[in-house]
Structures are given as C-alpha cells and as structure tokens.
PDB file of N, CA and C in Angstrom:
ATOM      1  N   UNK A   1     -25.310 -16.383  10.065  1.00  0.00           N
ATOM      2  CA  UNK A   1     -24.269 -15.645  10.760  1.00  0.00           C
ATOM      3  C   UNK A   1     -23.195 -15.215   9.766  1.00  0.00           C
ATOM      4  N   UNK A   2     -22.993 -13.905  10.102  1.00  0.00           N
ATOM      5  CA  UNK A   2     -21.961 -13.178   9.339  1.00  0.00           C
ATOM      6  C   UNK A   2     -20.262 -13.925   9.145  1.00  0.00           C
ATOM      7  N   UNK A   3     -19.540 -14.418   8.490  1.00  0.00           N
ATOM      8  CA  UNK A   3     -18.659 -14.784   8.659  1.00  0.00           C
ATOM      9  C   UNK A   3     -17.309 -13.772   8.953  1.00  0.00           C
ATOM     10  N   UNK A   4     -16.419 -13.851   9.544  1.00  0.00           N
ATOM     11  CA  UNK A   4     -15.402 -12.522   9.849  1.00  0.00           C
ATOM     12  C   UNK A   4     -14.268 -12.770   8.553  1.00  0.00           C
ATOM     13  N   UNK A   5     -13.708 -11.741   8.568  1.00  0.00           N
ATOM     14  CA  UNK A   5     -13.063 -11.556   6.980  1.00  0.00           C
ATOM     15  C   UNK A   5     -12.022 -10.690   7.391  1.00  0.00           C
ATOM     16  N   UNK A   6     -11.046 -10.508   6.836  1.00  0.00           N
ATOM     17  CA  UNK A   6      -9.678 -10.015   7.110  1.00  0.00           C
ATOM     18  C   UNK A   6      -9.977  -8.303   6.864  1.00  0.00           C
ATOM     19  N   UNK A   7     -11.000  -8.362   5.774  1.00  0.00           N
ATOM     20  CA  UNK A   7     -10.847  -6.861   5.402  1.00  0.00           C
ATOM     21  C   UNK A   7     -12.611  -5.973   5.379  1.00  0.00           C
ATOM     22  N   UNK A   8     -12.849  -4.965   5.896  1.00  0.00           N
ATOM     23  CA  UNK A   8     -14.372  -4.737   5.619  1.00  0.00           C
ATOM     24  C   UNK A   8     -14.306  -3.333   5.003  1.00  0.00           C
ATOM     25  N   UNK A   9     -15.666  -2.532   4.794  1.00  0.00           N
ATOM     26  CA  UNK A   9     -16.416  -1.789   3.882  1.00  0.00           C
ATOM     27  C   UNK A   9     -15.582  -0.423   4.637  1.00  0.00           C
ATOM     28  N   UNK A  10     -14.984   0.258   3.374  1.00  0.00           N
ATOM     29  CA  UNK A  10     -13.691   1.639   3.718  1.00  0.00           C
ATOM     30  C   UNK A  10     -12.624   1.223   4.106  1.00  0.00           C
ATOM     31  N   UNK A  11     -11.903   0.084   4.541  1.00  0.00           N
ATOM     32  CA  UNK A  11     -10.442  -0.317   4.274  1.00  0.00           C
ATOM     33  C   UNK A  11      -9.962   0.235   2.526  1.00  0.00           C
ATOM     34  N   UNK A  12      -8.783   0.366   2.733  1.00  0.00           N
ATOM     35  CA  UNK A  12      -7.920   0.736   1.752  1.00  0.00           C
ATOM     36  C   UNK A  12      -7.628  -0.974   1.561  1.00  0.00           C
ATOM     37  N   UNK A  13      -7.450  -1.070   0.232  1.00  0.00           N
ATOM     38  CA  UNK A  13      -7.018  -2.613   0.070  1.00  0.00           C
ATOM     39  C   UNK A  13      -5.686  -2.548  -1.343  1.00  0.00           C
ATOM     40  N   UNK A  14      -4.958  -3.639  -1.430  1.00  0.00           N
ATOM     41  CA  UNK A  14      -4.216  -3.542  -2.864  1.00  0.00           C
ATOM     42  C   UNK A  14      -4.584  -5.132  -2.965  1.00  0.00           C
ATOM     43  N   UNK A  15      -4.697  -5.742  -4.367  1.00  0.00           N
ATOM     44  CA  UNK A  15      -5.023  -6.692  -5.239  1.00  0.00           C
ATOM     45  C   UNK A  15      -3.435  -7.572  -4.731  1.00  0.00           C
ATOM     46  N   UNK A  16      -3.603  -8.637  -4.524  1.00  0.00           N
ATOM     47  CA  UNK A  16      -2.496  -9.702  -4.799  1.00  0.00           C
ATOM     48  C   UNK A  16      -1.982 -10.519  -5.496  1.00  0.00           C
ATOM     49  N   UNK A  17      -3.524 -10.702  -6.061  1.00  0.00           N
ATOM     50  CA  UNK A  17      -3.386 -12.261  -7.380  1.00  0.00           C
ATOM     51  C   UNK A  17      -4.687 -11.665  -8.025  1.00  0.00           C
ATOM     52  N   UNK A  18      -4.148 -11.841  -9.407  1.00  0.00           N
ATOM     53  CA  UNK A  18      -4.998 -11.874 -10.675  1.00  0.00           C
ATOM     54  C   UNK A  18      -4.911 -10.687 -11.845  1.00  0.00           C
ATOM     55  N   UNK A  19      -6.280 -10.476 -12.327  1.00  0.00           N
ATOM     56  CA  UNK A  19      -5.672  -9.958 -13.469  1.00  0.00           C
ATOM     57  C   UNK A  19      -5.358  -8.286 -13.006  1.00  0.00           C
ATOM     58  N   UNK A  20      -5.790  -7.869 -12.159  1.00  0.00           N
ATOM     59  CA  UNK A  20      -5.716  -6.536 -11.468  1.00  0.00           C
ATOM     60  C   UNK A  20      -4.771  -6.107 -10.237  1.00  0.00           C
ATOM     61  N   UNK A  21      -3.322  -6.903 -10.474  1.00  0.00           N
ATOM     62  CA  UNK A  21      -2.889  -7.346  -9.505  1.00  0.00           C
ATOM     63  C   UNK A  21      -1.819  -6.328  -9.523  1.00  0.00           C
ATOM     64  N   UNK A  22      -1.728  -5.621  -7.969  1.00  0.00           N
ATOM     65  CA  UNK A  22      -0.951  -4.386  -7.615  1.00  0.00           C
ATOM     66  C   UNK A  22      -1.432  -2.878  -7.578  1.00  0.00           C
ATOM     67  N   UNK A  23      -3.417  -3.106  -8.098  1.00  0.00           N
ATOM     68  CA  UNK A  23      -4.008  -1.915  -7.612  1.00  0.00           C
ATOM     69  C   UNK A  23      -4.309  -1.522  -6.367  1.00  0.00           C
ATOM     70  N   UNK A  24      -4.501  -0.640  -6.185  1.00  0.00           N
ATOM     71  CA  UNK A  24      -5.058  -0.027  -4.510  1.00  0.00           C
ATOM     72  C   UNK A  24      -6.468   0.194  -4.682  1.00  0.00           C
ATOM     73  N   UNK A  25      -7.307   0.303  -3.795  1.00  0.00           N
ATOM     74  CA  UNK A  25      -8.369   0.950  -3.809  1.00  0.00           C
ATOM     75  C   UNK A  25      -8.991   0.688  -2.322  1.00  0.00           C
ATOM     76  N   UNK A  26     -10.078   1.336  -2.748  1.00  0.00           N
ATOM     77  CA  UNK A  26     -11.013   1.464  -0.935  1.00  0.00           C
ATOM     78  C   UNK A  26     -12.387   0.269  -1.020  1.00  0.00           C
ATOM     79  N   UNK A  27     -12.615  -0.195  -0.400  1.00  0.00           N
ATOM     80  CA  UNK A  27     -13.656  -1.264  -0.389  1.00  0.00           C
ATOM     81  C   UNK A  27     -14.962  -0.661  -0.342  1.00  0.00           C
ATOM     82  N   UNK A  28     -15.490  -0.965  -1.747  1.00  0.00           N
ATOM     83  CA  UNK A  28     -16.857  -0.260  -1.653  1.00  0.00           C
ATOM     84  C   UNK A  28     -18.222  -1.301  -0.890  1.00  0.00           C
ATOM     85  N   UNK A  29     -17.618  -2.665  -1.070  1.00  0.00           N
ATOM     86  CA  UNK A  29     -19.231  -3.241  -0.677  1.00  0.00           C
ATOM     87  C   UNK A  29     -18.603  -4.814  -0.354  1.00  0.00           C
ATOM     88  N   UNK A  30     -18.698  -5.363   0.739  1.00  0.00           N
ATOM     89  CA  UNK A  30     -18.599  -7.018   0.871  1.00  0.00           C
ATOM     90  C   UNK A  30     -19.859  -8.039   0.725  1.00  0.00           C
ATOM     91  N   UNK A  31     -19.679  -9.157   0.173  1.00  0.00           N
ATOM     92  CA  UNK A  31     -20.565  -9.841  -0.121  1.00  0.00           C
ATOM     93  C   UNK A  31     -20.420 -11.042   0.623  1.00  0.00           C
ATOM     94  N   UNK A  32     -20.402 -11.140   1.614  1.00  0.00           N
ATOM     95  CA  UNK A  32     -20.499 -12.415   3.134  1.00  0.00           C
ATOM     96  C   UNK A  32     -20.747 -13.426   2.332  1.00  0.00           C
ATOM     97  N   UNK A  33     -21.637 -13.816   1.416  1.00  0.00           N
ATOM     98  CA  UNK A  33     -22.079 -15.123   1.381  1.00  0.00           C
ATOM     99  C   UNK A  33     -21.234 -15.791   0.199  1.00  0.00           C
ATOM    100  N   UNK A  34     -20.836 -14.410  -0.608  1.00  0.00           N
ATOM    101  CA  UNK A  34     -20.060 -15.186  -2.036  1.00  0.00           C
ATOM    102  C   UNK A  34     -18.730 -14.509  -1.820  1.00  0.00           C
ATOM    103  N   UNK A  35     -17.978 -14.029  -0.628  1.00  0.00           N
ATOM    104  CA  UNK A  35     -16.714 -14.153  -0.451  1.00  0.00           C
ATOM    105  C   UNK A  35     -16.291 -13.265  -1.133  1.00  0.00           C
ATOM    106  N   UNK A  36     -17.093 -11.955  -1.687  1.00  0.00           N
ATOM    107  CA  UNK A  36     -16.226 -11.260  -2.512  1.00  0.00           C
ATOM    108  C   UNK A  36     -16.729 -10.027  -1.967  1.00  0.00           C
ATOM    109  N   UNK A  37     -15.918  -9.049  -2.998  1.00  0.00           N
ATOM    110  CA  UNK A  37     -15.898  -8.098  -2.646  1.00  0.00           C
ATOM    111  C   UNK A  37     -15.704  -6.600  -3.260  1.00  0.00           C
ATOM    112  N   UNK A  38     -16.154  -5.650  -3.565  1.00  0.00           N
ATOM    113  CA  UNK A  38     -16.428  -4.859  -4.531  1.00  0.00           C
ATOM    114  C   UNK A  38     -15.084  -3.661  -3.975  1.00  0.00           C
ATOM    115  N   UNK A  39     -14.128  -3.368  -5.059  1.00  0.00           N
ATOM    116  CA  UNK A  39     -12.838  -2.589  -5.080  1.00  0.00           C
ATOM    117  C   UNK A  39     -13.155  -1.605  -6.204  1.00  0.00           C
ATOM    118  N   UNK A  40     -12.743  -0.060  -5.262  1.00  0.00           N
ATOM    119  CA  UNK A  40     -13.337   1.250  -6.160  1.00  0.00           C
ATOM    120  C   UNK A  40     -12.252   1.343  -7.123  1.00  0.00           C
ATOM    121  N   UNK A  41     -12.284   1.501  -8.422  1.00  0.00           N
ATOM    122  CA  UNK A  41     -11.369   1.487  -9.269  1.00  0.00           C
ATOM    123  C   UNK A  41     -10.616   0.321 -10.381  1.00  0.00           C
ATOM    124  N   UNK A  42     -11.130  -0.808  -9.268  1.00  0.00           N
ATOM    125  CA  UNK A  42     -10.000  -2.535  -9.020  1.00  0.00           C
ATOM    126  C   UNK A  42     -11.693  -3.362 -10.063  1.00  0.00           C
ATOM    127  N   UNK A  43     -10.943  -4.556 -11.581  1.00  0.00           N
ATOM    128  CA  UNK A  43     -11.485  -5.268 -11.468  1.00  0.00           C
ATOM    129  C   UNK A  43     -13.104  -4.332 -12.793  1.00  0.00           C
ATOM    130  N   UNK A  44     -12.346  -3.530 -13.425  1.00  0.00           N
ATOM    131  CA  UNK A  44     -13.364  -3.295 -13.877  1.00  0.00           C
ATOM    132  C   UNK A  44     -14.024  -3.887 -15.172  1.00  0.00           C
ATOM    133  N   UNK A  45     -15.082  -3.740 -14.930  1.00  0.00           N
ATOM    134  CA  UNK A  45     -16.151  -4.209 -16.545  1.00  0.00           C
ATOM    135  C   UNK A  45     -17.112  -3.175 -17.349  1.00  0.00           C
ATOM    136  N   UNK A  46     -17.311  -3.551 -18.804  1.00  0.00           N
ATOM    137  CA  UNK A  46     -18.035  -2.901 -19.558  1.00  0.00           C
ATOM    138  C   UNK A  46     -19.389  -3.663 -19.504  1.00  0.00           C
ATOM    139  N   UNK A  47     -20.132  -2.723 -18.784  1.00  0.00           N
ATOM    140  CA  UNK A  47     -21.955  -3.399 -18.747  1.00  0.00           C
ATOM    141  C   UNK A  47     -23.038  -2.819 -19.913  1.00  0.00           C
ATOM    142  N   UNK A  48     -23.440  -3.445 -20.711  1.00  0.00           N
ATOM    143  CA  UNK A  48     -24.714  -2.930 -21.055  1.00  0.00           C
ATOM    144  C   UNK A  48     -25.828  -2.563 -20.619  1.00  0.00           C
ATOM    145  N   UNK A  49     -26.256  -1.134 -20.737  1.00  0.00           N
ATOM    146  CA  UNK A  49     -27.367  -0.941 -19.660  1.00  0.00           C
ATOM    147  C   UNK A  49     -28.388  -0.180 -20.898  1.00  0.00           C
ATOM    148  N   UNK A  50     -29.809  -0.891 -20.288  1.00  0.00           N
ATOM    149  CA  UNK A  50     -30.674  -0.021 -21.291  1.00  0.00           C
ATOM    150  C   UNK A  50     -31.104   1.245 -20.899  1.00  0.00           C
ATOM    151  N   UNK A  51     -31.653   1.841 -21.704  1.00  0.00           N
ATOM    152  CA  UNK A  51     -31.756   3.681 -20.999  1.00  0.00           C
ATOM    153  C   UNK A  51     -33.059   3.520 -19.886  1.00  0.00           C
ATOM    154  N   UNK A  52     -32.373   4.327 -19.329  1.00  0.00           N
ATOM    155  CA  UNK A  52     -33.982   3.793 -17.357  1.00  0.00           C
ATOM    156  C   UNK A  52     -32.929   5.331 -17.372  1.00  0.00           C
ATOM    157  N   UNK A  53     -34.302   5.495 -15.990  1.00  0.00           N
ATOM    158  CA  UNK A  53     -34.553   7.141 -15.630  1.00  0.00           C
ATOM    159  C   UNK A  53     -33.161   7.923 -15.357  1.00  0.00           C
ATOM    160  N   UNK A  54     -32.005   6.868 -14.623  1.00  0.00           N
ATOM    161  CA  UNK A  54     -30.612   7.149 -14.147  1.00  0.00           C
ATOM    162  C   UNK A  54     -29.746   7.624 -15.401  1.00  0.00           C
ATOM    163  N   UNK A  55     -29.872   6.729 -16.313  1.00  0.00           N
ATOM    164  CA  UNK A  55     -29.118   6.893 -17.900  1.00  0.00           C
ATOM    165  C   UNK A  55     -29.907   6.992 -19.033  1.00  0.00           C
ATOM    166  N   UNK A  56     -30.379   7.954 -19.377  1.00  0.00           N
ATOM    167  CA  UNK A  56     -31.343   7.941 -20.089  1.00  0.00           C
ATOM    168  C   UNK A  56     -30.898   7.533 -21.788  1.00  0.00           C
ATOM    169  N   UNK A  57     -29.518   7.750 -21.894  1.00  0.00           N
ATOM    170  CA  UNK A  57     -29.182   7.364 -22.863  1.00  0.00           C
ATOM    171  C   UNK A  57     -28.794   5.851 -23.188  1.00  0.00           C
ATOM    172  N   UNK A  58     -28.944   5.280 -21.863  1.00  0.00           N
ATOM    173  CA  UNK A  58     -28.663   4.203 -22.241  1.00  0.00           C
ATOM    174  C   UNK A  58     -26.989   3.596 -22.659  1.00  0.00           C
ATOM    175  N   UNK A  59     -26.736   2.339 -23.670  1.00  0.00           N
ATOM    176  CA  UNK A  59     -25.498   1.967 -23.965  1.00  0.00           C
ATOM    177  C   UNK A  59     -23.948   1.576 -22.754  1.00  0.00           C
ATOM    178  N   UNK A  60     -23.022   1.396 -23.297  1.00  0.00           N
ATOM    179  CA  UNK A  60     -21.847   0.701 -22.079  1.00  0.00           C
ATOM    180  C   UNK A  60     -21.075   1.473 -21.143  1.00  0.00           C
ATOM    181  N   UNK A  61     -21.595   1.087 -19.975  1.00  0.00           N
ATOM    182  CA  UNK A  61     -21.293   1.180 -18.923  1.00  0.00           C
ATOM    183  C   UNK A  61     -20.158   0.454 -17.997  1.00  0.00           C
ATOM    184  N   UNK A  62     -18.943   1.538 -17.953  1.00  0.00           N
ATOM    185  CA  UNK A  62     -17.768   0.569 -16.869  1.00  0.00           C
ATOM    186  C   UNK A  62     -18.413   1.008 -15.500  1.00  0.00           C
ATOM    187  N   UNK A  63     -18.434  -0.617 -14.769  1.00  0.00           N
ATOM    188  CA  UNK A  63     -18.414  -0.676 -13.559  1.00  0.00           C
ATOM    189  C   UNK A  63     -17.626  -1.150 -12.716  1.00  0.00           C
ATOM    190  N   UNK A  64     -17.277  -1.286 -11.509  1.00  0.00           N
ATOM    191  CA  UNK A  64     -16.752  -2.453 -10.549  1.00  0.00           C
ATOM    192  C   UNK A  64     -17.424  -3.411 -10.826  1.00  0.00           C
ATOM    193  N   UNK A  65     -16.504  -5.036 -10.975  1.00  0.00           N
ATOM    194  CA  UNK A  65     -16.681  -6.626 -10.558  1.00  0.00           C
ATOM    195  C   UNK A  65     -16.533  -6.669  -8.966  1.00  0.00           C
ATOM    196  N   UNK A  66     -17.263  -7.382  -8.430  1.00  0.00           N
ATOM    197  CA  UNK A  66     -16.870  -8.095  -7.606  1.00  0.00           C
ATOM    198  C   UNK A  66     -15.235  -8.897  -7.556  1.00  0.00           C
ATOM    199  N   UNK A  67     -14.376  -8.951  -6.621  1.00  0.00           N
ATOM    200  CA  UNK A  67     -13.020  -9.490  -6.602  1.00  0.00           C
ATOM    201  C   UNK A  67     -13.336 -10.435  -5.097  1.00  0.00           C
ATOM    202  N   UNK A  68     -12.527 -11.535  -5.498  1.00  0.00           N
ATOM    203  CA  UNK A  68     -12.673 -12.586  -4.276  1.00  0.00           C
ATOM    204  C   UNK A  68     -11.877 -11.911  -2.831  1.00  0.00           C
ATOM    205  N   UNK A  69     -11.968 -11.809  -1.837  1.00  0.00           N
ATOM    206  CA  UNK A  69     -11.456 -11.161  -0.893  1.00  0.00           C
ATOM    207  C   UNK A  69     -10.345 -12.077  -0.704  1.00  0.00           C
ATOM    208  N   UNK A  70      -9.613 -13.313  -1.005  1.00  0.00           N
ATOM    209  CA  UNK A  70      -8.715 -13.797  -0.513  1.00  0.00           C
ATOM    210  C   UNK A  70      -8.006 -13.060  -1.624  1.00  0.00           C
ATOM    211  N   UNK A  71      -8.150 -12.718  -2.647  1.00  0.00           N
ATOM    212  CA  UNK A  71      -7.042 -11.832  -3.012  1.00  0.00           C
ATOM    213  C   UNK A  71      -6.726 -10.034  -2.839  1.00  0.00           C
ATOM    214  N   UNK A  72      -7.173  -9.778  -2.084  1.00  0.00           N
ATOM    215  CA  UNK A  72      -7.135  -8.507  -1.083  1.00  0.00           C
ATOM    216  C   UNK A  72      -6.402  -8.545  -0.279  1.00  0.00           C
ATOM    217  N   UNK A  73      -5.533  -7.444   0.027  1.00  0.00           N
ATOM    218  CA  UNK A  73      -4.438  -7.491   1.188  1.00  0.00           C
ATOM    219  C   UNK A  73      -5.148  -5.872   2.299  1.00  0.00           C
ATOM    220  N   UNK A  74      -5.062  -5.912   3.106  1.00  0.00           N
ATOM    221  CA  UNK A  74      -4.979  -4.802   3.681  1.00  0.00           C
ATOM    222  C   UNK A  74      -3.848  -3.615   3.723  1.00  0.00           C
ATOM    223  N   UNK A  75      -4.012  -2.342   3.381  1.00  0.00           N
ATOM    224  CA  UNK A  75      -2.730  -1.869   3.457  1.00  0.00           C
ATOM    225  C   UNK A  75      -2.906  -0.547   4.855  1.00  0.00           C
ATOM    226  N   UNK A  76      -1.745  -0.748   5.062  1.00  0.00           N
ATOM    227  CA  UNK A  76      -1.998  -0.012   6.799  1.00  0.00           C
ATOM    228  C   UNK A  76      -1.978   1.916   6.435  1.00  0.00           C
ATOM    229  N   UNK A  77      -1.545   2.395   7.341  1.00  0.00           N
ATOM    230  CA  UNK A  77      -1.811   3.639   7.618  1.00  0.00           C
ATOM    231  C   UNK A  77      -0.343   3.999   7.419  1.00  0.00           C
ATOM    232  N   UNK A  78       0.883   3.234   7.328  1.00  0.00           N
ATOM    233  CA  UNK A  78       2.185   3.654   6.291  1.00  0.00           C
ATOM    234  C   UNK A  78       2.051   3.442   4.658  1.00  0.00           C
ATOM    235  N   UNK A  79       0.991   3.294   4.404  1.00  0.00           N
ATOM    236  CA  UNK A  79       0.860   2.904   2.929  1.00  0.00           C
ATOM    237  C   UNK A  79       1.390   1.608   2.329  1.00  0.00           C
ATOM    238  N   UNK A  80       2.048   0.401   3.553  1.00  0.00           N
ATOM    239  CA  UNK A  80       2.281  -0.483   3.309  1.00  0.00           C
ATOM    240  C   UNK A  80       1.297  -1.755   3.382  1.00  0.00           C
ATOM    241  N   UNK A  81       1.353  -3.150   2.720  1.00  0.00           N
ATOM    242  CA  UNK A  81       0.657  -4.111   3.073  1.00  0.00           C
ATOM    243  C   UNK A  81       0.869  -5.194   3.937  1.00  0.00           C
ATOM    244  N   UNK A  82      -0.663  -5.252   4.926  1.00  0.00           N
ATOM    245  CA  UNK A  82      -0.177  -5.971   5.812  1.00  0.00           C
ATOM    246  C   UNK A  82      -0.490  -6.727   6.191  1.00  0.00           C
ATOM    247  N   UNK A  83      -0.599  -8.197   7.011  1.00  0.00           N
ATOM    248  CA  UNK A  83      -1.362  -8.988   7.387  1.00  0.00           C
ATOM    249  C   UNK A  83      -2.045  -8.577   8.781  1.00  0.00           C
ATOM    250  N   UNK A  84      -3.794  -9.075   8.966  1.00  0.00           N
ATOM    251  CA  UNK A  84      -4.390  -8.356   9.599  1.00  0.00           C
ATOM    252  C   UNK A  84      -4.565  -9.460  11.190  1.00  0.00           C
ATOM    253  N   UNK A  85      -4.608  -9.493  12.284  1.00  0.00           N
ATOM    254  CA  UNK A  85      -4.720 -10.396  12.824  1.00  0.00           C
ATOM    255  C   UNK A  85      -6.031  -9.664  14.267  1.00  0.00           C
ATOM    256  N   UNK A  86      -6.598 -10.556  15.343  1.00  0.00           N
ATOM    257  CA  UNK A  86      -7.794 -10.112  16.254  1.00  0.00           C
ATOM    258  C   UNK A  86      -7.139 -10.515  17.366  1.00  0.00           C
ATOM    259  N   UNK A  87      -6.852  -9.269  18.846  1.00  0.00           N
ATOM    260  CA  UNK A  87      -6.958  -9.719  20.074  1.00  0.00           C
ATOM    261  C   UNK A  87      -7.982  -8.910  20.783  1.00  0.00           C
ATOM    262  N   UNK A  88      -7.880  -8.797  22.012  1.00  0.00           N
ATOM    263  CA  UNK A  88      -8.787  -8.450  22.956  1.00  0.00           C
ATOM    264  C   UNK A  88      -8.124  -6.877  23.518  1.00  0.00           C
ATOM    265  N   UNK A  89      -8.569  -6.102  23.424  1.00  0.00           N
ATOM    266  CA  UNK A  89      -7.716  -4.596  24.063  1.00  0.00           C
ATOM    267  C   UNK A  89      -8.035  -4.408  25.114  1.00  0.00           C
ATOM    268  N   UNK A  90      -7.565  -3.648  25.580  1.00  0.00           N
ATOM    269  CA  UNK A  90      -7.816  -3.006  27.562  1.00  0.00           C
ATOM    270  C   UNK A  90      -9.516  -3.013  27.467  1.00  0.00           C
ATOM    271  N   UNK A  91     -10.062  -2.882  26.843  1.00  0.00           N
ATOM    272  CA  UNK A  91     -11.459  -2.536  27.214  1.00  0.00           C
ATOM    273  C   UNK A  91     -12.460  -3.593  26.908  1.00  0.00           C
ATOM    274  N   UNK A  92     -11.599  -5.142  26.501  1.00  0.00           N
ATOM    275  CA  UNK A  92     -12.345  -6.406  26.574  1.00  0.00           C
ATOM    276  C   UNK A  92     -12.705  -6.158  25.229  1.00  0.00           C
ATOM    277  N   UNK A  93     -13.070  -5.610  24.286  1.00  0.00           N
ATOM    278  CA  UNK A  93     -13.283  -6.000  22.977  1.00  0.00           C
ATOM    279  C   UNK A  93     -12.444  -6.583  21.676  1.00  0.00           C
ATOM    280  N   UNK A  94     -12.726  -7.487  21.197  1.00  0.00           N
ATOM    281  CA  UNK A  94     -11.999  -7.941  20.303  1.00  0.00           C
ATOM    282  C   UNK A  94     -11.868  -6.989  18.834  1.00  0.00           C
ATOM    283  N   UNK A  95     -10.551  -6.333  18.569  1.00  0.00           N
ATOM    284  CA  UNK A  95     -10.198  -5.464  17.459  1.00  0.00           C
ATOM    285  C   UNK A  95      -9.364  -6.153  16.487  1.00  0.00           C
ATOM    286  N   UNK A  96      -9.379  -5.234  15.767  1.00  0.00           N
ATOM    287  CA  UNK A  96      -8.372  -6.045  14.652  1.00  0.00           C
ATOM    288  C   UNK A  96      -7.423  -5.388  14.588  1.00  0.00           C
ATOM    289  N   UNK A  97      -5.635  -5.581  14.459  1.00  0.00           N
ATOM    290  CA  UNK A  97      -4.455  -4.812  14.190  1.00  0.00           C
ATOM    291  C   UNK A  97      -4.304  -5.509  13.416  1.00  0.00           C
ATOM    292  N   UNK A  98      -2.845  -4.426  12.908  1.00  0.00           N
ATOM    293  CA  UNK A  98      -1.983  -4.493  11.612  1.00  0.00           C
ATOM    294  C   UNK A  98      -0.792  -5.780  12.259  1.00  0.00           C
ATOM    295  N   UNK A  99      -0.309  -6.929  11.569  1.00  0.00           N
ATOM    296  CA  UNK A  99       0.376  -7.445  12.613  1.00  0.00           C
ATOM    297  C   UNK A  99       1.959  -6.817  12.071  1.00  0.00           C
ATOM    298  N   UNK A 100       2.131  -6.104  10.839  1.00  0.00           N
ATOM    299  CA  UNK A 100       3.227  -5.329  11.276  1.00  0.00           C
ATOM    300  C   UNK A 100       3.705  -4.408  11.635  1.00  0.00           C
ATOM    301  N   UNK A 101       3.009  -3.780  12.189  1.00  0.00           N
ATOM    302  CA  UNK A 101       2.868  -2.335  12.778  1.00  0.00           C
ATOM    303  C   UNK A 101       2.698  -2.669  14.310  1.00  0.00           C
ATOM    304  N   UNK A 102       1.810  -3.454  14.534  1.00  0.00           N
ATOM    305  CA  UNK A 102       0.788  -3.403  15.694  1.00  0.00           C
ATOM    306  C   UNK A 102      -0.334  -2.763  15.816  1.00  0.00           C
ATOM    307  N   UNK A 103      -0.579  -1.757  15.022  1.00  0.00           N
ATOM    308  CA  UNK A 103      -1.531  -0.456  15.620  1.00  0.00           C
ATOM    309  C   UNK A 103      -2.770  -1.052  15.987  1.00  0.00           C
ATOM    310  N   UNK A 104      -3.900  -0.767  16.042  1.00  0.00           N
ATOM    311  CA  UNK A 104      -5.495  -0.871  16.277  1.00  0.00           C
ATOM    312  C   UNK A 104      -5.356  -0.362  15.042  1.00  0.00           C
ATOM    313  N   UNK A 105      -6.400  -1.556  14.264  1.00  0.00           N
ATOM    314  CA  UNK A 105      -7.701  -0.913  12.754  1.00  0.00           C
ATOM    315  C   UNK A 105      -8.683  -0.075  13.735  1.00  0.00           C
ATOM    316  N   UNK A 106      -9.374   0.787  13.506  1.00  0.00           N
ATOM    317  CA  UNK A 106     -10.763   1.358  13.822  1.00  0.00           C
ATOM    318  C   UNK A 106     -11.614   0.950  12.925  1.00  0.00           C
TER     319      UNK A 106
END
C-alpha cells in the first residue's frame, strides 16, 4: 500500500533543508518506498553515461538526485510556502488544502 505524502507528481515544491536549500521546482517523480523524490532543476548530479543509442557520444551527464520529501515544502498558488493538511469536501472525498490559504489542491 501506497503511503500518503504531503506532496505528489506536478506540485510546485521549494527545498527546506540541505544542500539545495531555497530552490523551487515542480515534482518530476515520487518514490513511495524510499521516501524521496525527484525535483526538476533541485539536487543536481554529474553522471557518467556510456554512449547507447540516446547519447551517442557518450561522457557526463547532469541529472536530477532524488531529494528526501521531508525536505520539500509545498508552495501554494500565491507563490508562497505552505503546510498541506486532508479533510472531507461537500462531495465526501478526502482532498488536500493549503492550511494557509484554505484553498482545495487539485
């Protein structure tokens, strides 16, 4: 079973703690089982890659790291960061809002 997580895949996120701390970016990919989480821009590395059909030339490659999601903040739809919290809306489903705003996440 999937565990629930404050933030998922196309949230806008900014970094809180570590070495990348105070970037923004959009959530490219969550990893449920190892708690992390892949940030477009956030957290990057130089990979060695050998030449295959994609890069034919081969040599170093910056990619996205994985970043632990407890250091991810959500940032709302004022461009601010916010803490994310779950109730139940008029239509019985459980959503997630901004808890300083209030709004509905979609």
């Amino acid at each position: 079973m999937n565990k629930k997580f404050h933030i998922k895949k196309g949230d806008t996120v900014i970094v809180i703690a570590g070495e990348s701390k105070g970037m923004r970016g959009r959530v490219l990919d969550v990893d449920y089982k190892k708690e992390k989480a892949v940030v477009e821009g956030v957290n990057m590395i130089s990979k060695h890659e050998r030449p295959n059909a994609k890069n034919p030339q081969g040599g170093i490659v910056k990619k996205e790291a994985p970043i632990t999601i407890s250091n991810l903040m959500y940032v709302g739809s004022n461009n601010t960061p916010t803490r994310i919290g779950r109730k139940v809306n008029e239509d019985g489903k459980l959503v997630r809002y901004a808890k300083k705003t209030g709004e509905e996440i979609k």
